[in-house]
C-alpha atoms as a PDB file:
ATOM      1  CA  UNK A   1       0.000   0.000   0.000  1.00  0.00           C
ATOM      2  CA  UNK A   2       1.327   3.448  -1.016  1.00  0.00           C
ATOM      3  CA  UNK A   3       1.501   6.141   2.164  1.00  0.00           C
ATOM      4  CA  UNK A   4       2.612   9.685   1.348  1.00  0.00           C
ATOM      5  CA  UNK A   5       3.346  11.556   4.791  1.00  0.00           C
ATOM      6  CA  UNK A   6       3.280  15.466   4.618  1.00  0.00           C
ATOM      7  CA  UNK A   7       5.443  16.681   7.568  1.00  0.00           C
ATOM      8  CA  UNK A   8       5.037  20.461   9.217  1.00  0.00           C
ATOM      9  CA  UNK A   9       7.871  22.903   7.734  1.00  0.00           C
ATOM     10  CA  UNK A  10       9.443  20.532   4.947  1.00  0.00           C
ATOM     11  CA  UNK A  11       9.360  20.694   1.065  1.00  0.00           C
ATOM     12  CA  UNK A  12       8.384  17.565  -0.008  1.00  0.00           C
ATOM     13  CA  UNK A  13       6.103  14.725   1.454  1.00  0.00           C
ATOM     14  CA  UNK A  14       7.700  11.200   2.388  1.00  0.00           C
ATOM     15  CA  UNK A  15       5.990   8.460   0.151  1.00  0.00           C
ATOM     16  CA  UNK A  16       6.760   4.758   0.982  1.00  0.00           C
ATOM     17  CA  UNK A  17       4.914   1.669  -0.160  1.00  0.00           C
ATOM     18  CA  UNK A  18       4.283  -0.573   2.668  1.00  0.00           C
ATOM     19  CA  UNK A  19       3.539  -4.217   3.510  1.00  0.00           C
ATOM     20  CA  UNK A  20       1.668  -3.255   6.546  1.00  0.00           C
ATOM     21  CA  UNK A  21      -2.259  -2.912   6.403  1.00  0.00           C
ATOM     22  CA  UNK A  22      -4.183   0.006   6.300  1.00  0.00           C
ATOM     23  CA  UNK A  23      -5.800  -0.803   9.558  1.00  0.00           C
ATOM     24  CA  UNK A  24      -2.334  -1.032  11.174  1.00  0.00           C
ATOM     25  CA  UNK A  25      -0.923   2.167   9.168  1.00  0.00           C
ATOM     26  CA  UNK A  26      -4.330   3.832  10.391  1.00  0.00           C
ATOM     27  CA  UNK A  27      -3.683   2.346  14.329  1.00  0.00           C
ATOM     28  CA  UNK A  28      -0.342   3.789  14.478  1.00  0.00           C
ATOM     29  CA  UNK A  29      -1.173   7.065  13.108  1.00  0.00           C
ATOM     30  CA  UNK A  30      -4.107   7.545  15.794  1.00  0.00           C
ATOM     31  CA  UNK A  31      -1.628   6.582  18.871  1.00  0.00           C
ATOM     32  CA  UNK A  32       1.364   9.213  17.276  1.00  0.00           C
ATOM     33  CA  UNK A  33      -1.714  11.648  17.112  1.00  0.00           C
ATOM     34  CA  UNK A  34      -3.314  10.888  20.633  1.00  0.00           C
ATOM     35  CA  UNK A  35       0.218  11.458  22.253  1.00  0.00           C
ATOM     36  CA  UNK A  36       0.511   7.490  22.878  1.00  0.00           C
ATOM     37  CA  UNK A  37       3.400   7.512  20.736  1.00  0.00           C
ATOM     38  CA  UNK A  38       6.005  10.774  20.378  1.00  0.00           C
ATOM     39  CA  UNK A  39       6.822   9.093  16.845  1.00  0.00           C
ATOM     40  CA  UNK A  40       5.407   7.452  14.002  1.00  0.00           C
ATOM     41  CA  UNK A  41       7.178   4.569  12.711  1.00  0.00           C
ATOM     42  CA  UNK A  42       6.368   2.863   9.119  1.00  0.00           C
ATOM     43  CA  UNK A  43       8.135   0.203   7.720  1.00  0.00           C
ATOM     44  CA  UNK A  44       8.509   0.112   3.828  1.00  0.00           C
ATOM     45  CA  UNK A  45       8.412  -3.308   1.749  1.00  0.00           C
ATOM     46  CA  UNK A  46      12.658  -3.191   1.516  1.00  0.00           C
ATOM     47  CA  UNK A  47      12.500  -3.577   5.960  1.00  0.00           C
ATOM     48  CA  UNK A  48      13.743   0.279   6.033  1.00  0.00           C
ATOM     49  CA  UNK A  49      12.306   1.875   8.466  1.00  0.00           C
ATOM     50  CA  UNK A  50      10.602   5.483   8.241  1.00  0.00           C
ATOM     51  CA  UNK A  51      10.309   7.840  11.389  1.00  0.00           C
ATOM     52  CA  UNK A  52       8.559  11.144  11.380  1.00  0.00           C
ATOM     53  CA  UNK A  53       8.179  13.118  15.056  1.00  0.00           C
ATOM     54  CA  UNK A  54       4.248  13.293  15.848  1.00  0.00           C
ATOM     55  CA  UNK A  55       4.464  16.822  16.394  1.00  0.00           C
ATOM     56  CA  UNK A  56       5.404  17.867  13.021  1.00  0.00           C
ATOM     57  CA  UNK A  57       2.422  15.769  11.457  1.00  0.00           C
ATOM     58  CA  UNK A  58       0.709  17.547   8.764  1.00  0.00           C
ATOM     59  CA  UNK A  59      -1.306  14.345   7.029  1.00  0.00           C
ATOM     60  CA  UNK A  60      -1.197  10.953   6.309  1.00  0.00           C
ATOM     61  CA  UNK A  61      -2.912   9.647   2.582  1.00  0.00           C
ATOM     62  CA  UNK A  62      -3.410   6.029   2.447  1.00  0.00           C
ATOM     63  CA  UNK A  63      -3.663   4.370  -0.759  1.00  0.00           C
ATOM     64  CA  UNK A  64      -5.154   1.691  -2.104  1.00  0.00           C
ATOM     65  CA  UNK A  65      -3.455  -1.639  -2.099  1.00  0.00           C
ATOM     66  CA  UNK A  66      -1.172  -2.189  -5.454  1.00  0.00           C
ATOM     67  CA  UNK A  67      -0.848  -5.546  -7.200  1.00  0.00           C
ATOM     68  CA  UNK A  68       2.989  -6.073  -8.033  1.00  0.00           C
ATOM     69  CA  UNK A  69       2.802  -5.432 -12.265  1.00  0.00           C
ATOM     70  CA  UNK A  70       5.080  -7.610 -14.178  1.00  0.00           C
ATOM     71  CA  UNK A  71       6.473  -7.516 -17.915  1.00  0.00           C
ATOM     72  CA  UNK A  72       7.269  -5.122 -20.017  1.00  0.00           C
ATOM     73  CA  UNK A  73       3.005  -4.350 -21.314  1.00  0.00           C
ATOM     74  CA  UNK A  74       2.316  -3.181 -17.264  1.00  0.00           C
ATOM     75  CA  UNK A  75       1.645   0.646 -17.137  1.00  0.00           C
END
């Protein structure tokens, strides 16, 4: 699933395509927000990890779950 992460006072967003569910994704976005967690942590589908401070949270996009495309025809 692709997650683009807008963070407070920087240029670009951070977008990472993860293994984990959107339920999860959505879980650890609501404890970073409720002040359970002081950061969000994501994992990508390469094990790298991504870690954003929950302060500086300006939105989380969730997108829908992408089917690996194989060949040369997939666009």
């Amino acid at each position: 699933m692709e997650v683009k992460i807008g963070v407070q006072h920087a240029p670009r967003e951070i977008t990472l395509e993860s293994g984990q569910s959107a339920e999860e994704v959505e879980r650890l976005v609501a404890e970073a927000l409720g002040g359970k967690s002081q950061v969000l942590t994501l994992e990508d589908n390469h094990g790298r990890k991504v870690l954003v401070p929950s302060d500086r949270l300006a939105y989380v996009e969730l997108g829908e779950p992408t089917a690996r495309r194989v060949g040369f025809g997939a666009a």
